[in-house]
PDB file of N, CA and C in Angstrom:
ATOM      1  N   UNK A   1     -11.939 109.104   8.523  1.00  0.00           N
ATOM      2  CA  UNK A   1     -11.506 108.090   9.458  1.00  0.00           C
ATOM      3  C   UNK A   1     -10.452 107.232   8.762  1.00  0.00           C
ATOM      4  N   UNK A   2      -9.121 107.070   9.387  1.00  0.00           N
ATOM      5  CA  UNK A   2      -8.365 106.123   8.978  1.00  0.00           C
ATOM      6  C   UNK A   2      -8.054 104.803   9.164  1.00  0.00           C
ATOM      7  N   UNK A   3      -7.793 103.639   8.510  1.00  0.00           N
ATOM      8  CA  UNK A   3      -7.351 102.487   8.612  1.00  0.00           C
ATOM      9  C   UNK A   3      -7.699 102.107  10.067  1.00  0.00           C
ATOM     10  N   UNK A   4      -6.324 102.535  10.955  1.00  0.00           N
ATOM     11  CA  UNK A   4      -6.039 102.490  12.277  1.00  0.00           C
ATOM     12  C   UNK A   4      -7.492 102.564  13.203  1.00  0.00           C
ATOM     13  N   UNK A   5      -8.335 103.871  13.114  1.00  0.00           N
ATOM     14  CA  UNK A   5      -9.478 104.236  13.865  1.00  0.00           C
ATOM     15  C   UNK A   5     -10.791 103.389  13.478  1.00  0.00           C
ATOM     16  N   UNK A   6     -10.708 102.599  12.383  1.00  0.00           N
ATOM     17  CA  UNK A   6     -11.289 102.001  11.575  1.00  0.00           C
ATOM     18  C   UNK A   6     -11.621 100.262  12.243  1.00  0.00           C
ATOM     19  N   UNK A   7      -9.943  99.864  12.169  1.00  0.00           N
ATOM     20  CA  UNK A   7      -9.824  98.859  13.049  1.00  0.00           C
ATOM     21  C   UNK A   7      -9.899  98.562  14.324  1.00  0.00           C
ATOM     22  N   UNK A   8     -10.002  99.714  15.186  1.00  0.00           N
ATOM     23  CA  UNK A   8     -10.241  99.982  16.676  1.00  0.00           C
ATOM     24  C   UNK A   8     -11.765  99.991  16.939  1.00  0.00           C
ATOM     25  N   UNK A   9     -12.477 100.368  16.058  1.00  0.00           N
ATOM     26  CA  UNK A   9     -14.207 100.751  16.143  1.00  0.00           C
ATOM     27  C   UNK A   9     -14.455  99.302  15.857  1.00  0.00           C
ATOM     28  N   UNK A  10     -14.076  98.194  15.132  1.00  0.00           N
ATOM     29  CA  UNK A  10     -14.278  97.301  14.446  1.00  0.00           C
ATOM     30  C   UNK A  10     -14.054  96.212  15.783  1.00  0.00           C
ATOM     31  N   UNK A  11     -12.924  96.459  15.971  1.00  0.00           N
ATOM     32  CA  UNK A  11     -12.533  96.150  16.999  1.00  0.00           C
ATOM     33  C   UNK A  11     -13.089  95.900  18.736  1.00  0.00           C
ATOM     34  N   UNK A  12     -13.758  96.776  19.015  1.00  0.00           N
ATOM     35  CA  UNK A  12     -15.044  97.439  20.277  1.00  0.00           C
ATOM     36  C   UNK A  12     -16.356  97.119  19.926  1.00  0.00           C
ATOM     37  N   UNK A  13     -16.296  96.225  19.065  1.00  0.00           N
ATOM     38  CA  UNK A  13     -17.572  95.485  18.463  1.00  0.00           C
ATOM     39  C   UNK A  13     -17.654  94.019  19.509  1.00  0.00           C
ATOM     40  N   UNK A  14     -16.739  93.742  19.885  1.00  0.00           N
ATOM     41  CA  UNK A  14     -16.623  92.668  20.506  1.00  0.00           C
ATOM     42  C   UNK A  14     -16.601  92.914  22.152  1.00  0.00           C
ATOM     43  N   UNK A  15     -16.668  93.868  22.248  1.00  0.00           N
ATOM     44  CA  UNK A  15     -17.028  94.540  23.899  1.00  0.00           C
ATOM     45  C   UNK A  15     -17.724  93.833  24.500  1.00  0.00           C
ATOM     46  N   UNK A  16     -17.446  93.686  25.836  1.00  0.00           N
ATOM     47  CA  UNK A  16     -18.276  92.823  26.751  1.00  0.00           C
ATOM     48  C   UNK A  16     -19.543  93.517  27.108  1.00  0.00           C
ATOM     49  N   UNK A  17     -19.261  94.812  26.618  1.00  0.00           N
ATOM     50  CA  UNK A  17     -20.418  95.530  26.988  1.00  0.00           C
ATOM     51  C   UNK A  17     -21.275  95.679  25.498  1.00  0.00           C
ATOM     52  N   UNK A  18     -22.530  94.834  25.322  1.00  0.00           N
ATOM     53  CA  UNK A  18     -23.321  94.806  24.510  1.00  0.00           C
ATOM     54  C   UNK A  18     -23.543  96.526  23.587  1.00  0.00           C
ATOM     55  N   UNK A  19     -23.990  97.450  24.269  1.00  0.00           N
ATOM     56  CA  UNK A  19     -24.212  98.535  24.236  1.00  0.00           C
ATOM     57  C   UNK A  19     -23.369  99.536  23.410  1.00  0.00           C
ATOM     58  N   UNK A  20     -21.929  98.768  24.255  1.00  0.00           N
ATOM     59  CA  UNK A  20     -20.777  99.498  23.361  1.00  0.00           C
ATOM     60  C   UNK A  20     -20.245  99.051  22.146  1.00  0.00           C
ATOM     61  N   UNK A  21     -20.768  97.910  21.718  1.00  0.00           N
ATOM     62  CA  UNK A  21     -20.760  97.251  20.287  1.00  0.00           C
ATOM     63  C   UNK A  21     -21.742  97.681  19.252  1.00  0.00           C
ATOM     64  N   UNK A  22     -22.652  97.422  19.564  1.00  0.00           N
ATOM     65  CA  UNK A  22     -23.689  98.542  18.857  1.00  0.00           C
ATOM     66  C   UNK A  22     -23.527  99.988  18.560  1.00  0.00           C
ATOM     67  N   UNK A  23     -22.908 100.560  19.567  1.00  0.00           N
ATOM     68  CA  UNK A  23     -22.487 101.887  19.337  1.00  0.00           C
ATOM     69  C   UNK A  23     -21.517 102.155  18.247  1.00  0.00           C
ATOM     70  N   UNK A  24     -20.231 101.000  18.532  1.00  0.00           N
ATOM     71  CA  UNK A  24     -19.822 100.959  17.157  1.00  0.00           C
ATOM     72  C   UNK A  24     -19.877 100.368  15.848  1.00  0.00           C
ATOM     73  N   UNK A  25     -21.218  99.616  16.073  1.00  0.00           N
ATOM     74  CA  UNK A  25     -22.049  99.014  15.067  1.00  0.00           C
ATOM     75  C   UNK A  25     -22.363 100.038  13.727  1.00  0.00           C
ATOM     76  N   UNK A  26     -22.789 101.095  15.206  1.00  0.00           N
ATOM     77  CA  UNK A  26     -23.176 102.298  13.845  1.00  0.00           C
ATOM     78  C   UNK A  26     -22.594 103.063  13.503  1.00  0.00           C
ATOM     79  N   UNK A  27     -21.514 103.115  14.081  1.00  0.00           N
ATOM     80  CA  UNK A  27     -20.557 104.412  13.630  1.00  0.00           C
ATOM     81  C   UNK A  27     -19.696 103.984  12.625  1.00  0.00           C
ATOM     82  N   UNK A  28     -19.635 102.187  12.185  1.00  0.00           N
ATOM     83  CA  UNK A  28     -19.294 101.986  11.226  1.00  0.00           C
ATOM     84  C   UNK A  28     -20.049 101.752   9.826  1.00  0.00           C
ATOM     85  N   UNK A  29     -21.384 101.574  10.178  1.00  0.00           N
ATOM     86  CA  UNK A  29     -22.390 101.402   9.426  1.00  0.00           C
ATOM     87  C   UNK A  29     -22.480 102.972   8.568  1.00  0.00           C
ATOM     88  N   UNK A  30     -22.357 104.030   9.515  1.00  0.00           N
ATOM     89  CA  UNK A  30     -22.260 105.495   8.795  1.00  0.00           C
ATOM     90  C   UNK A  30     -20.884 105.642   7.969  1.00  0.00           C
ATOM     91  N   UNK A  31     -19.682 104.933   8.612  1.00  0.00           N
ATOM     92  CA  UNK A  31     -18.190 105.048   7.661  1.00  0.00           C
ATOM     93  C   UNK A  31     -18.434 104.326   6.475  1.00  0.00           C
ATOM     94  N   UNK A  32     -19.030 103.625   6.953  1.00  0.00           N
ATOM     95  CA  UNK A  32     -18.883 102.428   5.565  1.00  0.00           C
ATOM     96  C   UNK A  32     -19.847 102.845   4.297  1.00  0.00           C
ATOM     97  N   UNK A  33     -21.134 103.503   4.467  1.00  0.00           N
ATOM     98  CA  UNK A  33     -21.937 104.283   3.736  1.00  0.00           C
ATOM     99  C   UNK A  33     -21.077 105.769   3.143  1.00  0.00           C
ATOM    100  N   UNK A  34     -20.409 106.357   3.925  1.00  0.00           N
ATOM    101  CA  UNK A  34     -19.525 107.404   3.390  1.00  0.00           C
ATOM    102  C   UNK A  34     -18.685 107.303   2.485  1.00  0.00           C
ATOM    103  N   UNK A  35     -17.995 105.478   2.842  1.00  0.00           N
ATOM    104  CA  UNK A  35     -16.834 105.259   1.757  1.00  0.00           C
ATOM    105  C   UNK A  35     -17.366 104.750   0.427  1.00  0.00           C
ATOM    106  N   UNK A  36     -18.489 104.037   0.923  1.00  0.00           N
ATOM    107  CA  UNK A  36     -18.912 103.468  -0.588  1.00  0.00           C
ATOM    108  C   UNK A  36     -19.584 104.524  -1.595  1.00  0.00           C
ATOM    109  N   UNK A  37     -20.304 105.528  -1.345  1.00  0.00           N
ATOM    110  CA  UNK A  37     -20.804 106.567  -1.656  1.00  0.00           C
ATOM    111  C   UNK A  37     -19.501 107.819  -2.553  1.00  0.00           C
ATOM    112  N   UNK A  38     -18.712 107.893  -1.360  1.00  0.00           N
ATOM    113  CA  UNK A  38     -17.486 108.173  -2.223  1.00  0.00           C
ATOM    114  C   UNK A  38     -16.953 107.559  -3.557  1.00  0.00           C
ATOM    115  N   UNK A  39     -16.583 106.331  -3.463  1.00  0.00           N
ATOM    116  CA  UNK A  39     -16.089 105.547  -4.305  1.00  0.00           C
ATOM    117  C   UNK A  39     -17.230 104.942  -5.306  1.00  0.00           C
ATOM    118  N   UNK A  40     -18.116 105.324  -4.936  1.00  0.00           N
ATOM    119  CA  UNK A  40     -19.371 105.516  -6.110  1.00  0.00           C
ATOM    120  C   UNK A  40     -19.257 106.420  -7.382  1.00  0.00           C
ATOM    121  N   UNK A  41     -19.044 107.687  -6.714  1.00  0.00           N
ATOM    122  CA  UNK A  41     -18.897 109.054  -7.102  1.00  0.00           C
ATOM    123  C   UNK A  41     -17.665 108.696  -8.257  1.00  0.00           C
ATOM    124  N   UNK A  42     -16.418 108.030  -7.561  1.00  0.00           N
ATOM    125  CA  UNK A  42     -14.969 108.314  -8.400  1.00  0.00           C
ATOM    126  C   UNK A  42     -15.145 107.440  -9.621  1.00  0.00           C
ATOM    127  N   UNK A  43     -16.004 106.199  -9.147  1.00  0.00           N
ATOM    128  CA  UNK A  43     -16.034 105.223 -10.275  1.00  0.00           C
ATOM    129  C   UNK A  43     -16.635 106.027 -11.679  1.00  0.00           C
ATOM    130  N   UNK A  44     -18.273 106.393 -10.774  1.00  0.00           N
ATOM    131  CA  UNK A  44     -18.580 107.298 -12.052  1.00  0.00           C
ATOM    132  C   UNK A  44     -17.963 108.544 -12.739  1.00  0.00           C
ATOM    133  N   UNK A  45     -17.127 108.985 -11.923  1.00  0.00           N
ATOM    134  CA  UNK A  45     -16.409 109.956 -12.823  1.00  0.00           C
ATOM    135  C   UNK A  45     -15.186 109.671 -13.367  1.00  0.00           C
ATOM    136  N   UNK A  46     -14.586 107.991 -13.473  1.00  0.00           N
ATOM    137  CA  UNK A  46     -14.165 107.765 -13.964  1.00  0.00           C
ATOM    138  C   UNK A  46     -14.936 106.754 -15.279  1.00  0.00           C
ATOM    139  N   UNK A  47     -15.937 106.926 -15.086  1.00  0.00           N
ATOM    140  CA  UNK A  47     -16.656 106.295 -16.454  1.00  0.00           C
ATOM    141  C   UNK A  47     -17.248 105.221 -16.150  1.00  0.00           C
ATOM    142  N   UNK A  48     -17.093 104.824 -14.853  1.00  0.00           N
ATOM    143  CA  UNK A  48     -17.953 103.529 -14.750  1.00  0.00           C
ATOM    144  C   UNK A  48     -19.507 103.653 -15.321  1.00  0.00           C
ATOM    145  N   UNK A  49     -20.142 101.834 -15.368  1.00  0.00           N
ATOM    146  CA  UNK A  49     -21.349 102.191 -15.800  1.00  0.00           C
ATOM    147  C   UNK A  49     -22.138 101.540 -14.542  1.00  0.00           C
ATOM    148  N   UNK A  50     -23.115 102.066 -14.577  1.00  0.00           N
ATOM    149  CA  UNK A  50     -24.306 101.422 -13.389  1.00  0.00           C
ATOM    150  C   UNK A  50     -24.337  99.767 -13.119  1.00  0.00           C
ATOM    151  N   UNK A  51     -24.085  99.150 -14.319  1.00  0.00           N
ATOM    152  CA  UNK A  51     -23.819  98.052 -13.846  1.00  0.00           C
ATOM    153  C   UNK A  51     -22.763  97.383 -13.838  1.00  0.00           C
ATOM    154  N   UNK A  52     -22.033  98.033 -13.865  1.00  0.00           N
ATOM    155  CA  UNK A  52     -20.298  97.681 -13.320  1.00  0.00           C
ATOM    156  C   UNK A  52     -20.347  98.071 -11.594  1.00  0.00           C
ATOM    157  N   UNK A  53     -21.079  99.143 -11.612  1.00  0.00           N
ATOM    158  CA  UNK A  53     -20.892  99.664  -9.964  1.00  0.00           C
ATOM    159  C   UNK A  53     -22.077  98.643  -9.462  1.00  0.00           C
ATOM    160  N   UNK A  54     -22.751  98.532  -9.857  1.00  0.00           N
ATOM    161  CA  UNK A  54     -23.942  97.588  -9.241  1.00  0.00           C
ATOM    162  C   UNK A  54     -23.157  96.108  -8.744  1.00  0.00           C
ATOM    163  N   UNK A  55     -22.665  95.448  -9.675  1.00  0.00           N
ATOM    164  CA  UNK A  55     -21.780  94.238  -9.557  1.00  0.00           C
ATOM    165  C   UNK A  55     -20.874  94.007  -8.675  1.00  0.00           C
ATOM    166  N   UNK A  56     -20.355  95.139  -8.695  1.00  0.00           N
ATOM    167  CA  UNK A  56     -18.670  95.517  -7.836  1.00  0.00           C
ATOM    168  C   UNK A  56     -19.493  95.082  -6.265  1.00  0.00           C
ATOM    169  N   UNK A  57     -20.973  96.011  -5.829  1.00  0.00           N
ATOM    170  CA  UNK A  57     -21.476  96.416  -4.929  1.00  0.00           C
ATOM    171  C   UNK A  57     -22.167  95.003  -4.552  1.00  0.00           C
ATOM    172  N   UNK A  58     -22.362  93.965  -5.587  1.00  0.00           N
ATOM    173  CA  UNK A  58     -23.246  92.722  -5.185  1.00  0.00           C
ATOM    174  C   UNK A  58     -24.698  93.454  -4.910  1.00  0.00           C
ATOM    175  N   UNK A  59     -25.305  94.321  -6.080  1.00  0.00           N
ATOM    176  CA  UNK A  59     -26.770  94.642  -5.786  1.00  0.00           C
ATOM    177  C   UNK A  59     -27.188  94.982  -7.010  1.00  0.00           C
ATOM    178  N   UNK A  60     -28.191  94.931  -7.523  1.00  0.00           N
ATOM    179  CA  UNK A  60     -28.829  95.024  -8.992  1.00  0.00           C
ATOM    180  C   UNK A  60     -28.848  96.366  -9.017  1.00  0.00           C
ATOM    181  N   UNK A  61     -28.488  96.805 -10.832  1.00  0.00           N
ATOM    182  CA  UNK A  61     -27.803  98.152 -11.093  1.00  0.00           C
ATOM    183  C   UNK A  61     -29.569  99.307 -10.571  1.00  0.00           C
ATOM    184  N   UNK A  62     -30.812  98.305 -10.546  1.00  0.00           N
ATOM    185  CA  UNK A  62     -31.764  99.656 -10.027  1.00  0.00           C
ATOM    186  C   UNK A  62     -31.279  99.831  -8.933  1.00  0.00           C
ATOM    187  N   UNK A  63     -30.893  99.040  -7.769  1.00  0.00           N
ATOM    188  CA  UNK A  63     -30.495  99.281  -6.756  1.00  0.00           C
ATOM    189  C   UNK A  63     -29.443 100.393  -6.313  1.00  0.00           C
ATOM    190  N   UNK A  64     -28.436 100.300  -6.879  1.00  0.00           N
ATOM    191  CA  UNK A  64     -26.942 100.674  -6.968  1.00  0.00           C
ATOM    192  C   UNK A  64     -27.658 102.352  -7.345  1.00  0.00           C
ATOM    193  N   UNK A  65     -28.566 102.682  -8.824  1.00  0.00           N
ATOM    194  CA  UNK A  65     -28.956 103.774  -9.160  1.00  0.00           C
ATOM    195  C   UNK A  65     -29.676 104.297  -8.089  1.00  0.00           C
ATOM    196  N   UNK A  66     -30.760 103.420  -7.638  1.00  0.00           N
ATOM    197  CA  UNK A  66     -31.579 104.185  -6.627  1.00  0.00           C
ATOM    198  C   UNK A  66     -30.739 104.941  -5.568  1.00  0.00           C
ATOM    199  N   UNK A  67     -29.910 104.020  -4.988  1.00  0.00           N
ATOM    200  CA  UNK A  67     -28.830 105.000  -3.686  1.00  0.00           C
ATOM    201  C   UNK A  67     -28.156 105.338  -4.135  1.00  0.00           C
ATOM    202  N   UNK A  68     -27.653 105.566  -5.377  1.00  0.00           N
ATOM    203  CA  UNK A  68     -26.531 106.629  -5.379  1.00  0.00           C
ATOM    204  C   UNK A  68     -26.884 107.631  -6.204  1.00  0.00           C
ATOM    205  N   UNK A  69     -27.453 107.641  -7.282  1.00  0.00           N
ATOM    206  CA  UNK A  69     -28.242 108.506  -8.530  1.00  0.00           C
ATOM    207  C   UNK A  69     -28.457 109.826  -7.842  1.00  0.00           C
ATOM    208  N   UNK A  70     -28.303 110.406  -8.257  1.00  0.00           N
ATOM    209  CA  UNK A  70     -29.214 111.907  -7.836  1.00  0.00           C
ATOM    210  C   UNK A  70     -28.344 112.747  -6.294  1.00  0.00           C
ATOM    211  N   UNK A  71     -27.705 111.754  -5.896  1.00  0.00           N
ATOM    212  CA  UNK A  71     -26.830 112.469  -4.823  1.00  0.00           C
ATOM    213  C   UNK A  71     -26.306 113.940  -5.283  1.00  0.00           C
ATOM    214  N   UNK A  72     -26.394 114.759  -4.104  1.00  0.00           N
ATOM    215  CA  UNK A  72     -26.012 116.518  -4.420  1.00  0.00           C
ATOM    216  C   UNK A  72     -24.318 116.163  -4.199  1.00  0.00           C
ATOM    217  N   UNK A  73     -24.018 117.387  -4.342  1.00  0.00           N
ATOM    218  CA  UNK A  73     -22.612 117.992  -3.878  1.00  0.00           C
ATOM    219  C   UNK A  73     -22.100 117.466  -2.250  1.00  0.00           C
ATOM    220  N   UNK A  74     -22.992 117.499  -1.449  1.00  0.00           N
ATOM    221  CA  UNK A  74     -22.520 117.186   0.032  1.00  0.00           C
ATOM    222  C   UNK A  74     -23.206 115.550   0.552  1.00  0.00           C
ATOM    223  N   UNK A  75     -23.875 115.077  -0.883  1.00  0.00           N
ATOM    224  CA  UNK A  75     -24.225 113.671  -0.550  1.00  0.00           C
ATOM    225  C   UNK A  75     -25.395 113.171  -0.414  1.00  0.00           C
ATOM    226  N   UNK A  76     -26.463 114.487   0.002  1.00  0.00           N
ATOM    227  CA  UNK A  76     -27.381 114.504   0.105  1.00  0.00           C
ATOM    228  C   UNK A  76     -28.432 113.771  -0.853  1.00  0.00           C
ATOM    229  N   UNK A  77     -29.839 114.035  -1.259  1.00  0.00           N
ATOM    230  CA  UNK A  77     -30.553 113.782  -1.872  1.00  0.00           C
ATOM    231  C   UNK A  77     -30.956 114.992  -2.905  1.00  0.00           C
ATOM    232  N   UNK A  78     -30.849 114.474  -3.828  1.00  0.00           N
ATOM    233  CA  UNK A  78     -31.182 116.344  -5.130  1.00  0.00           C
ATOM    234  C   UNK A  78     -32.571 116.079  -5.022  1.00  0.00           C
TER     235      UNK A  78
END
């Protein structure tokens, strides 16, 4: 999802229609888990340490380890 589609979902949050804000409540709640998860991944493979990513994230480094640690290849749970 880009910038643009990003700001439009963000955007339809403010819908008069309750229903349709929520809808994109979660469809950003799932982008936003994708990107940070990503950029989890790059930090650590650029050497970050757990509690550098923990900090960055505003959550204590068990935290930060618990959701991201152990992630597979497609994101999953190993």
């Amino acid at each position: 999802m880009d910038v643009e589609q990003l700001t439009e979902l963000a955007a339809s949050t403010a819908d008069g229609d309750p229903l349709v804000g929520l809808s994109a409540v979660a469809r950003l709640r799932a982008e936003t888990e994708r990107i940070e998860a990503s950029l989890v991944r790059r930090a650590r493979n650029k050497g970050a340490a757990w509690p550098q990513i923990a900090a960055a994230l505003g959550v204590s480094k068990q935290a930060a380890h618990k959701k991201h640690a152990g992630r597979g290849l497609f994101g999953g749970r190993s």
